[in-house]
Protein backbone atom coordinates (compact mmCIF):
# COMPACT_ATOMS: atom_id res chain seq x y z
CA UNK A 1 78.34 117.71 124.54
CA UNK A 2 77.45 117.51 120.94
CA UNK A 3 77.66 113.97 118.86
CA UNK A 4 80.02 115.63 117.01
CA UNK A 5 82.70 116.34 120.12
CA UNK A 6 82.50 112.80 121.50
CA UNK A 7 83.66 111.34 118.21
CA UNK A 8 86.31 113.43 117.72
CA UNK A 9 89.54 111.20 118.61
CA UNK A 10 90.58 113.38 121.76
CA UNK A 11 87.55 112.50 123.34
CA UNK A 12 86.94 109.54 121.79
CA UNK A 13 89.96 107.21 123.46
CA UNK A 14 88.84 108.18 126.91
CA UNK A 15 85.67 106.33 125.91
CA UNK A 16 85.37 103.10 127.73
CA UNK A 17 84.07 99.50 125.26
CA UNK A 18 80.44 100.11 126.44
CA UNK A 19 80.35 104.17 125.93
CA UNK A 20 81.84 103.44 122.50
CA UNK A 21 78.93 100.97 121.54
CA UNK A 22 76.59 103.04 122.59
CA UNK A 23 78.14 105.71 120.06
CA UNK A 24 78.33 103.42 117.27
CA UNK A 25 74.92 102.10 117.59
CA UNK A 26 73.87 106.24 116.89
CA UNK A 27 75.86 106.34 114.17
CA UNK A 28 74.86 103.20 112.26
CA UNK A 29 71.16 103.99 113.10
CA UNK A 30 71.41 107.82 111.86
CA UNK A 31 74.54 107.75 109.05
CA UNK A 32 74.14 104.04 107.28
CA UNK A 33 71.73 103.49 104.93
CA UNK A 34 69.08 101.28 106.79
CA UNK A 35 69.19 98.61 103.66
CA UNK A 36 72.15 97.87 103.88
CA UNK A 37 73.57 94.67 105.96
CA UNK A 38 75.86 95.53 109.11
CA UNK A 39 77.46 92.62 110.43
CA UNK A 40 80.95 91.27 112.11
CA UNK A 41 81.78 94.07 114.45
CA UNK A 42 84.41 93.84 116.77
CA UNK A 43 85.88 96.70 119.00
CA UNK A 44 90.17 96.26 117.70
CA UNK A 45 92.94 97.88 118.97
CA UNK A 46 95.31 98.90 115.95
CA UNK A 47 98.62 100.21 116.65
CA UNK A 48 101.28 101.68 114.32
CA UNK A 49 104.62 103.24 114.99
CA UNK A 50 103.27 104.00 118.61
CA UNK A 51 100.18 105.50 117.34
CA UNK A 52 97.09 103.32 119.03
CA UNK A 53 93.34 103.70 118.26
CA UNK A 54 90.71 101.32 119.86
CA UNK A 55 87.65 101.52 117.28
CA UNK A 56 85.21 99.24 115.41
CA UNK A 57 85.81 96.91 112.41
CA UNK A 58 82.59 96.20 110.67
CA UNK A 59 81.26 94.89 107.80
CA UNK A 60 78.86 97.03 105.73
CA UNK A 61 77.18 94.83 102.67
CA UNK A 62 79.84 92.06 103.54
CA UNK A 63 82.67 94.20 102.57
CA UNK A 64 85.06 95.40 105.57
CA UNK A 65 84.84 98.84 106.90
CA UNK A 66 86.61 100.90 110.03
CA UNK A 67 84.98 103.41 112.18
CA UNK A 68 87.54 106.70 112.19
CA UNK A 69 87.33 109.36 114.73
CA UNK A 70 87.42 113.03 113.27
CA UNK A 71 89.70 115.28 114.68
CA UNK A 72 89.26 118.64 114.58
CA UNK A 73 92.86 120.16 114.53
CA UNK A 74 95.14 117.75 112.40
CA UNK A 75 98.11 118.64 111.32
CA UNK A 76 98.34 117.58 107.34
CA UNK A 77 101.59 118.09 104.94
CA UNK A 78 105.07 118.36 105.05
CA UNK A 79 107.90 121.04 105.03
CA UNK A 80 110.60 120.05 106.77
CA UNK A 81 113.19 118.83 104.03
CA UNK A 82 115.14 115.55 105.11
CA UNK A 83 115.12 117.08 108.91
CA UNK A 84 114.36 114.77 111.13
CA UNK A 85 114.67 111.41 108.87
CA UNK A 86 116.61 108.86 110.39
CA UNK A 87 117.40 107.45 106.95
CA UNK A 88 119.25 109.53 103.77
CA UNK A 89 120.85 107.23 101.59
CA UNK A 90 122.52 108.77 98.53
CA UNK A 91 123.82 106.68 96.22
CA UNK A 92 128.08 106.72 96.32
CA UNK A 93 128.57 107.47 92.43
CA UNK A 94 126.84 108.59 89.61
CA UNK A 95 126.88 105.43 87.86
CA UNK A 96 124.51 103.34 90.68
CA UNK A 97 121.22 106.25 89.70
CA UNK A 98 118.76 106.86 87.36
CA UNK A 99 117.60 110.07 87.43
CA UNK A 100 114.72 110.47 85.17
CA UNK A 101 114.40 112.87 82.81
CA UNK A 102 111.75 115.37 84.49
CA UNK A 103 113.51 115.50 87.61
CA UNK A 104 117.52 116.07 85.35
CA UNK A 105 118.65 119.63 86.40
CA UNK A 106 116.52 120.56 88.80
CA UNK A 107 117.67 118.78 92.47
CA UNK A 108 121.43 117.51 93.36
CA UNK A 109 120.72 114.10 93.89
CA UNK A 110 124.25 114.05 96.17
CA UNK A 111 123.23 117.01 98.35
CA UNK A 112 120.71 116.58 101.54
CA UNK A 113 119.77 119.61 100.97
CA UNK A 114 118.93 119.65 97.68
CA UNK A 115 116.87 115.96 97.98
CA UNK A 116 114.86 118.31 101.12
CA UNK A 117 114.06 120.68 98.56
CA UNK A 118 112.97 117.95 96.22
CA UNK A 119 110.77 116.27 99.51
CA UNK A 120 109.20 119.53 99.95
CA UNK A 121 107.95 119.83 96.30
CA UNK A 122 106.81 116.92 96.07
CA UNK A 123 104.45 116.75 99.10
CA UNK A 124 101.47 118.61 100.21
CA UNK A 125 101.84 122.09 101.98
CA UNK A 126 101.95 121.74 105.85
CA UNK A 127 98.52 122.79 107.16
CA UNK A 128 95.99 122.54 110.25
CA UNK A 129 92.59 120.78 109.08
CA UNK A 130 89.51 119.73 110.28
CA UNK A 131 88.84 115.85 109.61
CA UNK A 132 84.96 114.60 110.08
CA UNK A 133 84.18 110.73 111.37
CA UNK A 134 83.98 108.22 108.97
CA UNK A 135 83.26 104.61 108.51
CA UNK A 136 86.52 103.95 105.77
CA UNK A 137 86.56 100.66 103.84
CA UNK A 138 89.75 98.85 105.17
CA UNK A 139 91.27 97.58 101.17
CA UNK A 140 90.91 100.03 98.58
CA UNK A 141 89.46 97.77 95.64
CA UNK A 142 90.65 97.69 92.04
CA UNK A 143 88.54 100.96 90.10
CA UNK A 144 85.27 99.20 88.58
CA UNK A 145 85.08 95.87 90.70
CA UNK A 146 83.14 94.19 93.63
CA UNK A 147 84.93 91.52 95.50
CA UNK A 148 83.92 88.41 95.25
CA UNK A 149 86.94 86.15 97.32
CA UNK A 150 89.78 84.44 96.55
CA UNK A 151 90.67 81.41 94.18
CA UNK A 152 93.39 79.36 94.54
CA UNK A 153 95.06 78.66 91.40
CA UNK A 154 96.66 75.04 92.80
CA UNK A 155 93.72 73.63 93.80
CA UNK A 156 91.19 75.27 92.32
CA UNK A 157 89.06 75.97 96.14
CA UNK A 158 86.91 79.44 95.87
CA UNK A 159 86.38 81.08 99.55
CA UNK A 160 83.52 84.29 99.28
CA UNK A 161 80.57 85.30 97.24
CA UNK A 162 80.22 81.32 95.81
CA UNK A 163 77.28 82.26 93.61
CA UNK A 164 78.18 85.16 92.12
CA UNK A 165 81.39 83.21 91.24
CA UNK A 166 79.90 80.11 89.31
CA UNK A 167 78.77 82.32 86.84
CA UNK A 168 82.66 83.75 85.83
CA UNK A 169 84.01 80.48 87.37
CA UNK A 170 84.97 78.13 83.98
CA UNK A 171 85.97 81.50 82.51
CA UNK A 172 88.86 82.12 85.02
CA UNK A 173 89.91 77.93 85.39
CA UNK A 174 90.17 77.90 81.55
CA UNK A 175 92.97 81.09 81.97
CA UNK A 176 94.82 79.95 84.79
CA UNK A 177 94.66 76.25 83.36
CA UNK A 178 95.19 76.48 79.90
CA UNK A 179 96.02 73.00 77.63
CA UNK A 180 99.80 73.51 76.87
CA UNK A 181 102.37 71.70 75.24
CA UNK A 182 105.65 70.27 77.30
CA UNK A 183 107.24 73.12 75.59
CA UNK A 184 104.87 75.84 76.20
CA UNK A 185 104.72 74.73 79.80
CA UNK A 186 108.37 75.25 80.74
CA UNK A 187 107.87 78.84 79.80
CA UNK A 188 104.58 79.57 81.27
CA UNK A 189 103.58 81.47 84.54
CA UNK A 190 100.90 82.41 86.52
CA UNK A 191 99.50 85.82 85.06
CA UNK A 192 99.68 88.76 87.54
CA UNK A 193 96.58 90.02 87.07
CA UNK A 194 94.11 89.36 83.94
CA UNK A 195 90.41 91.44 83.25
CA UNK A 196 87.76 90.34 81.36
CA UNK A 197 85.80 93.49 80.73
CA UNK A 198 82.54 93.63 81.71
CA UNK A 199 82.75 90.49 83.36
CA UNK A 200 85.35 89.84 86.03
CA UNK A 201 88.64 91.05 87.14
CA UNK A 202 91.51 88.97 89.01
CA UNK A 203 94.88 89.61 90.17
CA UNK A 204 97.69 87.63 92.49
CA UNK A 205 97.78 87.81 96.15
CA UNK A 206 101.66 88.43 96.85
CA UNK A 207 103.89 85.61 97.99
CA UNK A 208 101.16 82.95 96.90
CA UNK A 209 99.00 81.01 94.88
CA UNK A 210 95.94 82.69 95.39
CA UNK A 211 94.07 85.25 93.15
CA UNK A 212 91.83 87.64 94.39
CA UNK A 213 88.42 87.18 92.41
CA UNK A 214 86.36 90.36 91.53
CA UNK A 215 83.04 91.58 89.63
CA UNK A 216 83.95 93.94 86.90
CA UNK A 217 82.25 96.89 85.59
CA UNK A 218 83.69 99.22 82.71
CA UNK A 219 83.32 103.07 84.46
CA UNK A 220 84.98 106.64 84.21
CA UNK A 221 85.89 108.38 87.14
CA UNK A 222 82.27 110.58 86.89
CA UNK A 223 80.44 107.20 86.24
CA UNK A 224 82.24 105.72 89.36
CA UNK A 225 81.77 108.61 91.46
CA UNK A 226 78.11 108.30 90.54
CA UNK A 227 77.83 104.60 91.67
CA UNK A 228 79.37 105.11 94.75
CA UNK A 229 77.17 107.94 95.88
CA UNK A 230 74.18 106.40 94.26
CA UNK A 231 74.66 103.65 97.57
CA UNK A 232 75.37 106.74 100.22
CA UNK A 233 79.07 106.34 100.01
CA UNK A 234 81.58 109.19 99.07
CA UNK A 235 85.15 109.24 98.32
CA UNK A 236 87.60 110.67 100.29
CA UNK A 237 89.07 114.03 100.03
CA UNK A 238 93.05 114.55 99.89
CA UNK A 239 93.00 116.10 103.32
CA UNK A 240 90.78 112.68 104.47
CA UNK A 241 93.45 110.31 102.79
CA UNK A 242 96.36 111.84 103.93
CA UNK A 243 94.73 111.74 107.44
CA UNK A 244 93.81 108.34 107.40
CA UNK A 245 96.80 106.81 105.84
CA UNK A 246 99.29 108.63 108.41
CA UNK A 247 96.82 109.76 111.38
CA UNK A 248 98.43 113.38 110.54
CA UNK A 249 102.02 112.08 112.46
CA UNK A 250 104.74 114.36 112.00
CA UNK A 251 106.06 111.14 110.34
CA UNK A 252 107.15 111.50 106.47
CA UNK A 253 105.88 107.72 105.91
CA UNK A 254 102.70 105.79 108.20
CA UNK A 255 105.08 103.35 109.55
CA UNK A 256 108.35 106.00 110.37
CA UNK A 257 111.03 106.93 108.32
CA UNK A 258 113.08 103.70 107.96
CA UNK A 259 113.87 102.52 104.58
CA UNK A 260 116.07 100.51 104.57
CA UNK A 261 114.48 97.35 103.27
CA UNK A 262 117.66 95.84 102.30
CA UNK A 263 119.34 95.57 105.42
CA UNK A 264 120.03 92.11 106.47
CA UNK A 265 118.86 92.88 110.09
CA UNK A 266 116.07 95.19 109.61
CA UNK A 267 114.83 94.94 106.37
CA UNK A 268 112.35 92.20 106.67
CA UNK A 269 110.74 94.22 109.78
CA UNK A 270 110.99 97.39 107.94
CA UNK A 271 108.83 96.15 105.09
CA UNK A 272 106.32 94.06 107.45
CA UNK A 273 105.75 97.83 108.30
CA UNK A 274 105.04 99.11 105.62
CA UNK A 275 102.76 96.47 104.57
CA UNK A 276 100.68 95.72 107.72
CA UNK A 277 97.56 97.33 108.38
CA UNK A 278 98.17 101.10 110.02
CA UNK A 279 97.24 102.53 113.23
CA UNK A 280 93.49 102.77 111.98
CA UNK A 281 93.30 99.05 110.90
CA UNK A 282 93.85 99.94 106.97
CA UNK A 283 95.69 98.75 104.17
CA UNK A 284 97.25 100.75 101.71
CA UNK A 285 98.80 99.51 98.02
CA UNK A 286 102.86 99.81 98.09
CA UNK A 287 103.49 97.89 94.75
CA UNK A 288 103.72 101.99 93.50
CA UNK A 289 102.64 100.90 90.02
CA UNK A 290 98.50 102.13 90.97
CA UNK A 291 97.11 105.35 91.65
CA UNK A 292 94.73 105.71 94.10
CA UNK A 293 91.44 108.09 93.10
CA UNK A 294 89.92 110.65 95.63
CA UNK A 295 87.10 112.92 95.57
CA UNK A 296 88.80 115.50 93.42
CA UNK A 297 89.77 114.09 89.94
CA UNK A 298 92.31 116.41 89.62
CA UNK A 299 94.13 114.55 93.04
CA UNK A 300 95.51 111.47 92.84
CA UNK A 301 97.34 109.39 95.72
CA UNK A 302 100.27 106.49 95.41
CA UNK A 303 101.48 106.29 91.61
CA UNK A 304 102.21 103.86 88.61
CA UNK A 305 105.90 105.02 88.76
CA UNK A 306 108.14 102.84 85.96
CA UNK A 307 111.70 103.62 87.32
CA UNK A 308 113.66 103.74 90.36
CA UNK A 309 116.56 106.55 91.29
CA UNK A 310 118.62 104.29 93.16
CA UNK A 311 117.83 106.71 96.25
CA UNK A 312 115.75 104.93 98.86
CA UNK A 313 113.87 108.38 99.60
CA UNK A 314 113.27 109.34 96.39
CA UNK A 315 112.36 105.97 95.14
CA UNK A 316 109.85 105.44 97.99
CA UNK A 317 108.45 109.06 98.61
CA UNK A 318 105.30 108.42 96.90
CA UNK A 319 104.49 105.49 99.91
CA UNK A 320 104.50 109.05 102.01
CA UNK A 321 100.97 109.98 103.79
CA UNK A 322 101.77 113.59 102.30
CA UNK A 323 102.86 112.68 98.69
CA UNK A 324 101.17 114.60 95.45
CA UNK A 325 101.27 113.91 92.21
CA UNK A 326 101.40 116.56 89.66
CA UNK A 327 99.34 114.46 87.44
CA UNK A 328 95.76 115.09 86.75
CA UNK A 329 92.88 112.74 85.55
CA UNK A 330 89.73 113.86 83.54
CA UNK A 331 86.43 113.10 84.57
CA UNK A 332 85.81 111.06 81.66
CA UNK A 333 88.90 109.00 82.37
CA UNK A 334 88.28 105.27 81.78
CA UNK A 335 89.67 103.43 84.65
CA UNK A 336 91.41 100.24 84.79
CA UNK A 337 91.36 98.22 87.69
CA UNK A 338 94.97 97.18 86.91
CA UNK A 339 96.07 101.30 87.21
CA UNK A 340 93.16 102.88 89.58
CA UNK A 341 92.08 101.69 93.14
CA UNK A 342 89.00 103.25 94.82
CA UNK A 343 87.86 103.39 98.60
CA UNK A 344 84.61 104.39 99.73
CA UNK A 345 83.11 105.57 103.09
CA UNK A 346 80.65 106.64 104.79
CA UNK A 347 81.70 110.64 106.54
CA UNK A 348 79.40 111.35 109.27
CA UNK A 349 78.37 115.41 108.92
CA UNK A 350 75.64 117.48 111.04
């Protein structure tokens, strides 16, 4: 049996711990660049929506990576309509939606049918694919940065890259603790995310008073691109993303297809869901106001949407592992960390 057929995920969770070392010693030895630093790994089991994978979380040049099994026949897209979602909300009367104005005449927002129609067209075409292994960085990072750690605002502590920190350090204290008047200070609040170009790049951790610190560098997509490959890494493909964020489930969403945040009972649990790391041990944005860049300019993933229906599955269908946008991006497309995330990794091809 080929290298190949062992890491393909059929085979690969029959593996016992030991057999799967001995795998991932191959691969780091043939398919990682030998200069740079491999440290932290830990065999995890990750589980999602009763979709388990036992694999390795690493770190590759102190940033944190997962090893992916391929799998030769997944099963990518969607075309079933609302059929089998065990949530359709529609919104009682006309007054509680929004519907924006490229989306006015063409779906009944008050018909299942017609919101299946407007599901279908707004996902990828179903399909069988062949997905390689890959070593996939767990948090996709704001386009142009390197992280450096996290600051807290309150205290002022730094946890990460210290060094490389000092240097932006008085820079970033200044901003988050400006001189202000008694007035001023009534009014003021802790910026959500602020860039100094060139320089450095922060931006809030939810529900807190930390702020994750990056490195910033000013790129295009094609100067990006170049970067990343420049260091052996690639992007990932649409048929790679959509893999990795949903494991190719015949799931519309990672985590199921339970929306309803709101619910008193649920809610909370629903959105821990969607938050928490998926059955491969990522993370993936669902603020919806970044896109998320792939191999192909032309394809982007997630999106900066600036309106909600008032429909729980329209208003949350780009969060879906088959979503695509019908906007494109040109190669000389400056990127803003605050708009574009990027995630590299590593595909392993004979």
């Amino acid at each position: 049996m080929n290298l190949l057929d062992q890491l393909d995920w059929s085979y690969w969770k029959r593996l016992n711990p030991k057999e799967k070392r001995t795998l991932l010693s191959q691969l780091l030895l043939h398919f990682v660049n030998p200069l740079m630093k491999i440290s932290d790994i830990e065999l995890k089991d990750f589980h999602l929506y009763g979709i388990k994978c036992q694999t390795f979380q690493l770190m590759i040049d102190d940033e944190e990576f997962i090893f992916i099994p391929g799998n030769k026949d997944a099963i990518l897209g969607w075309n079933l309509g609302t059929k089998g979602l065990s949530l359709l909300e529609t919104a009682p009367n006309a007054q509680e939606i929004t519907i924006p104005q490229e989306l006015r005449g063409q779906y009944n927002f008050f018909a299942v049918e017609s919101l299946g129609e407007l599901i279908n067209d707004q996902t990828t075409s179903l399909r069988k694919v062949q997905i390689p292994p890959m070593f996939v960085q767990r948090h996709a990072l704001p386009a142009g940065t390197n992280y450096l750690g996290i600051y807290n605002a309150v205290t002022g502590s730094f946890s990460g890259e210290a060094d490389q920190f000092s240097t932006y350090e008085e820079e970033i204290k200044a901003v988050l603790s400006p001189n202000l008047t008694p007035e001023e200070s009534m009014t003021w609040s802790f910026p959500k995310n602020i860039l100094k170009e060139g320089r450095w790049y922060i931006e809030m951790a939810p529900h807190s008073d930390n702020y994750h610190v990056f490195s910033h560098e000013k790129h295009t997509y094609s100067s990006l691109r170049k970067k990343i490959r420049k260091k052996n890494f690639d992007l990932l493909t649409e048929d790679q993303w959509e893999y990795v964020n949903g494991a190719g489930s015949r799931r519309l969403f990672r985590w199921g297809n339970d929306l309803n945040i709101t619910d008193p009972y649920r809610g909370k649990s629903v959105k821990k869901l969607m938050e928490q790391a998926n059955m491969f041990g990522l993370f993936f944005d669902t603020s919806m106001e970044r896109f998320e860049i792939t191999e192909d300019p032309g394809v982007l993933k997630l999106t900066n949407k600036k309106y909600d229906v008032g429909i729980p599955i329209v208003d949350f269908l780009p969060l879906s592992s088959y979503y695509s946008n019908n906007i494109t991006m040109q190669h000389e497309t400056v990127l803003a960390p605050s708009e574009f995330l990027y995630r590299k990794a590593i595909l392993i091809k004979i």
